[in-house]
Protein backbone atom coordinates (compact mmCIF):
# COMPACT_ATOMS: atom_id res chain seq x y z
CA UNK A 1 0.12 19.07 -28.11
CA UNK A 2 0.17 22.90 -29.05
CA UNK A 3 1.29 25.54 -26.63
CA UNK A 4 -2.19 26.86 -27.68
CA UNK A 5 -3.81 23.86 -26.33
CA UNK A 6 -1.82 23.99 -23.46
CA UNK A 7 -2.78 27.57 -22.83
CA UNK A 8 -6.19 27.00 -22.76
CA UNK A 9 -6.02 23.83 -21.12
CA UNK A 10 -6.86 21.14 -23.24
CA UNK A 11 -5.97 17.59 -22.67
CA UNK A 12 -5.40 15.08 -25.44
CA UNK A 13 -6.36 11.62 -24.54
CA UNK A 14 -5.15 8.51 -26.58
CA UNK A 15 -7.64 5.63 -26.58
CA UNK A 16 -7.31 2.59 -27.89
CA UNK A 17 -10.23 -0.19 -28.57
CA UNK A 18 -9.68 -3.26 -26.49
CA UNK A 19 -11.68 -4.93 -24.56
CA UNK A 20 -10.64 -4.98 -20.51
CA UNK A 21 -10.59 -8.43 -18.43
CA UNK A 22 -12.43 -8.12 -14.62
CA UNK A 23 -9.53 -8.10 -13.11
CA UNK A 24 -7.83 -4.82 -15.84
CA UNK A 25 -11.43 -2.97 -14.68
CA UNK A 26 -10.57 -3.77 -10.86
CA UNK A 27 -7.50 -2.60 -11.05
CA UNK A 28 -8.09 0.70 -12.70
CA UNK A 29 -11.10 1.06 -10.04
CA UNK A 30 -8.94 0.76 -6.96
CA UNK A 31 -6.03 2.86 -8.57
CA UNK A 32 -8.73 5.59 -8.54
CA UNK A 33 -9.59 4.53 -4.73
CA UNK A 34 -6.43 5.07 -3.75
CA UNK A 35 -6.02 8.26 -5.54
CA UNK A 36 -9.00 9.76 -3.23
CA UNK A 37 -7.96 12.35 -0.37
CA UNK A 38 -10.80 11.16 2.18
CA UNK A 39 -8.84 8.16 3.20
CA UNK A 40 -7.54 7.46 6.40
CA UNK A 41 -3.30 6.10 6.46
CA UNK A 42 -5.24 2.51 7.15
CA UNK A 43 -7.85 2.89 4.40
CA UNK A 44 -5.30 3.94 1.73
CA UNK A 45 -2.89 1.16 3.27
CA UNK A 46 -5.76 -1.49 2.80
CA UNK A 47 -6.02 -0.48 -0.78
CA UNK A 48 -3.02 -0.54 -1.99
CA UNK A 49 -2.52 -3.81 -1.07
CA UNK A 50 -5.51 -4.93 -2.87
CA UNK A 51 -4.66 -2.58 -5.38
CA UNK A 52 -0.88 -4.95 -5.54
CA UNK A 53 -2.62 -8.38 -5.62
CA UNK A 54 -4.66 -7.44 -8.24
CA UNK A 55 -2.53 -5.82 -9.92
CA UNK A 56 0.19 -8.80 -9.37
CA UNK A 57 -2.77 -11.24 -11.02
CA UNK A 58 -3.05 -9.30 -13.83
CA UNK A 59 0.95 -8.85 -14.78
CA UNK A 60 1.09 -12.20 -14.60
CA UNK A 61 -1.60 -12.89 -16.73
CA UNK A 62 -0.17 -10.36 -19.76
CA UNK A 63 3.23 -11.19 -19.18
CA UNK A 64 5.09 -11.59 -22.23
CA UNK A 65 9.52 -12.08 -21.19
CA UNK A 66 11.18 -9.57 -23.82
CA UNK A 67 13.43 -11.75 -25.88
CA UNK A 68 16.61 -9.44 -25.37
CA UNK A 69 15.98 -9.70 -21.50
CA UNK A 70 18.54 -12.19 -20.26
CA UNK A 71 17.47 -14.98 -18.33
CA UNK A 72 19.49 -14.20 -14.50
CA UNK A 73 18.42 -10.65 -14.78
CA UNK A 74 14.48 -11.42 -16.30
CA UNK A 75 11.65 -9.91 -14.21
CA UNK A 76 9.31 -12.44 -12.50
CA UNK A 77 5.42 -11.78 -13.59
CA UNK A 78 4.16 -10.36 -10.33
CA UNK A 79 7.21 -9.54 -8.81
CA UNK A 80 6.95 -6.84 -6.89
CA UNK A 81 9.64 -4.46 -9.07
CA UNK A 82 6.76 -4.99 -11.78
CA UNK A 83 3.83 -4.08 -9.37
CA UNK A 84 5.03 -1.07 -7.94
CA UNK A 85 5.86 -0.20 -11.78
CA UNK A 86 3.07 -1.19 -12.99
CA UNK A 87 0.51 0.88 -10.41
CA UNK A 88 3.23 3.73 -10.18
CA UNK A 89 4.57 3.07 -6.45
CA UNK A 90 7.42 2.53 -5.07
CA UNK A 91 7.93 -0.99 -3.91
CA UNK A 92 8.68 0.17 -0.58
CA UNK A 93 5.22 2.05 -0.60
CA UNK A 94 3.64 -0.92 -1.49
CA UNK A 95 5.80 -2.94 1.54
CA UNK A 96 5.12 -0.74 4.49
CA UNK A 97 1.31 -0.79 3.32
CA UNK A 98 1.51 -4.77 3.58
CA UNK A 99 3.18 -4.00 6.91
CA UNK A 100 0.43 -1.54 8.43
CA UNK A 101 -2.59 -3.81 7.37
CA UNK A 102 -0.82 -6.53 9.12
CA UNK A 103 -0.38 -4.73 12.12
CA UNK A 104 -3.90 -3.54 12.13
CA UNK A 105 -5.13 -7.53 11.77
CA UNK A 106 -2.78 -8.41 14.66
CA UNK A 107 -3.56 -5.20 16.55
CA UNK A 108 -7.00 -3.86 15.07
CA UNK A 109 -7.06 -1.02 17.61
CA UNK A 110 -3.57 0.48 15.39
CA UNK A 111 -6.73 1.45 13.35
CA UNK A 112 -6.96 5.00 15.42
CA UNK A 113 -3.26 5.69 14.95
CA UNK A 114 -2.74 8.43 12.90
CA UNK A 115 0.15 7.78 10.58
CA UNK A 116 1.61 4.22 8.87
CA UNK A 117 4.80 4.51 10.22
CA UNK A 118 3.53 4.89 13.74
CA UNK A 119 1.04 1.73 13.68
CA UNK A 120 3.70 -0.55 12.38
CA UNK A 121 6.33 0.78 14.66
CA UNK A 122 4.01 0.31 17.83
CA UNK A 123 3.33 -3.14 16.31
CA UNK A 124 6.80 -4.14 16.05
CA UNK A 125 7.08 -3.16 19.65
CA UNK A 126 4.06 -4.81 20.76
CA UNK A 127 5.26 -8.03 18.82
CA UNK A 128 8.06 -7.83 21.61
CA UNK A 129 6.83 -8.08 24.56
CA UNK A 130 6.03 -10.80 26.21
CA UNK A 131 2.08 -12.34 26.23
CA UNK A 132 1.70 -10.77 29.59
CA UNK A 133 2.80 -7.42 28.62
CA UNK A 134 1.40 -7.31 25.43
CA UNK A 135 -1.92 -7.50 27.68
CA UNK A 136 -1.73 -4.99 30.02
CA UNK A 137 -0.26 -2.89 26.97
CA UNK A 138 -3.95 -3.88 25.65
CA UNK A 139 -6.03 -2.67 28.14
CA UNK A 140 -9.43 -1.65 27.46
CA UNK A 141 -9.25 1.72 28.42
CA UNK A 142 -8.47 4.11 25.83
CA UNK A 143 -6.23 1.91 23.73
CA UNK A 144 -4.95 4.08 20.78
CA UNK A 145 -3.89 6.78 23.40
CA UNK A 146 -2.28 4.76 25.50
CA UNK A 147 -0.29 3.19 22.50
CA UNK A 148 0.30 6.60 21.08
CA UNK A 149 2.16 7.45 24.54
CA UNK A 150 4.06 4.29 24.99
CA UNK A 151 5.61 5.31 21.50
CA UNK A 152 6.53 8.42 22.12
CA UNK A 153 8.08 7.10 25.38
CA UNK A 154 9.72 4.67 23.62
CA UNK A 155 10.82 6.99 20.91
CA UNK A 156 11.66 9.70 23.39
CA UNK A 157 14.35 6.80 25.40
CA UNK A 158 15.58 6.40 21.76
C-alpha cells in the first residue's frame, strides 16, 4: 500500500473466491460477536467458547499435517495451540473463558459478578466448601453481593 493511501486512509482488501462451509460462516459470525464492546465478562466468556468449538470443528475439518512437520512435535487438528491461533487468542484466554462459563453453570448467580477472574475464583472457593456451607454461602438474599464480599474477605486473609 502507498503512504498516499495510507494518508488518506484507504484500506486494501484481498479477496479470494471460495465458497465458505456453515460452520467457516459461523465462525467468522461469532469472531465478530466477540469483537463487540456491549458484552458483559460472561457474555464474551460464553462466546468464545462457542467461538473455540466451532472453530476446533472446522481446523479439523481443513487440516492438512505439513510434510516437513515431524511426527512427536505435529499439531493435533483442534488442539487448542491451533484454536487460539486460529481465532487470534491466547490459549489461556480461551481456558479461563471455559473456566467462567463453567462456574456460571455450576453457580448461575456468578452471572452478576463483574470480572472473569472473580467468578471463577469465588467458584473455586465455593467448590470447597462443604454441601452445607456451600448453602448458606447460597442464600437467597442478595447473592452476587454477598459472594462479592466473601471474596474480598477471602482475598483480604490472603
Amino acid at each position: 500500500m502507498s503512504a498516499g493511501a495510507c494518508a488518506f486512509g484507504v484500506v486494501i482488501v484481498r479477496a479470494f473466491n471460495a465458497e465458505l462451509s456453515e460452520d467457516e460462516r459461523h465462525e467468522i459470525e461469532l469472531e465478530e460477536n466477540v469483537r463487540r464492546k456491549d458484552l458483559t465478562p460472561y457474555e464474551r466468556s460464553r462466546e468464545i467458547v462457542k467461538l473455540a468449538n466451532v472453530a476446533a470443528g472446522v481446523d479439523k475439518q481443513s487440516f492438512v499435517k505439513s510434510l516437513n512437520e515431524p511426527n512427536k512435535n505435529a499439531s493435533k487438528a483442534g488442539s487448542l495451540r491451533r484454536v487460539a491461533a486460529r481465532v487470534g487468542m491466547t490459549a489461556p484466554a480461551i481456558l479461563n473463558a471455559k473456566q467462567h462459563v463453567a462456574a456460571v453453570s455450576r453457580y448461575p448467580e456468578l452471572k452478576a459478578i463483574l470480572t472473569q477472574k472473580d467468578a471463577i475464583t469465588i467458584a473455586k472457593n465455593l467448590d470447597a466448601l462443604s454441601d452445607v456451607e456451600r448453602q448458606h454461602a447460597r442464600g437467597t438474599d442478595n447473592r452476587a453481593a454477598r459472594y462479592r464480599r466473601a471474596f474480598l474477605k477471602a482475598r483480604a486473609t490472603e
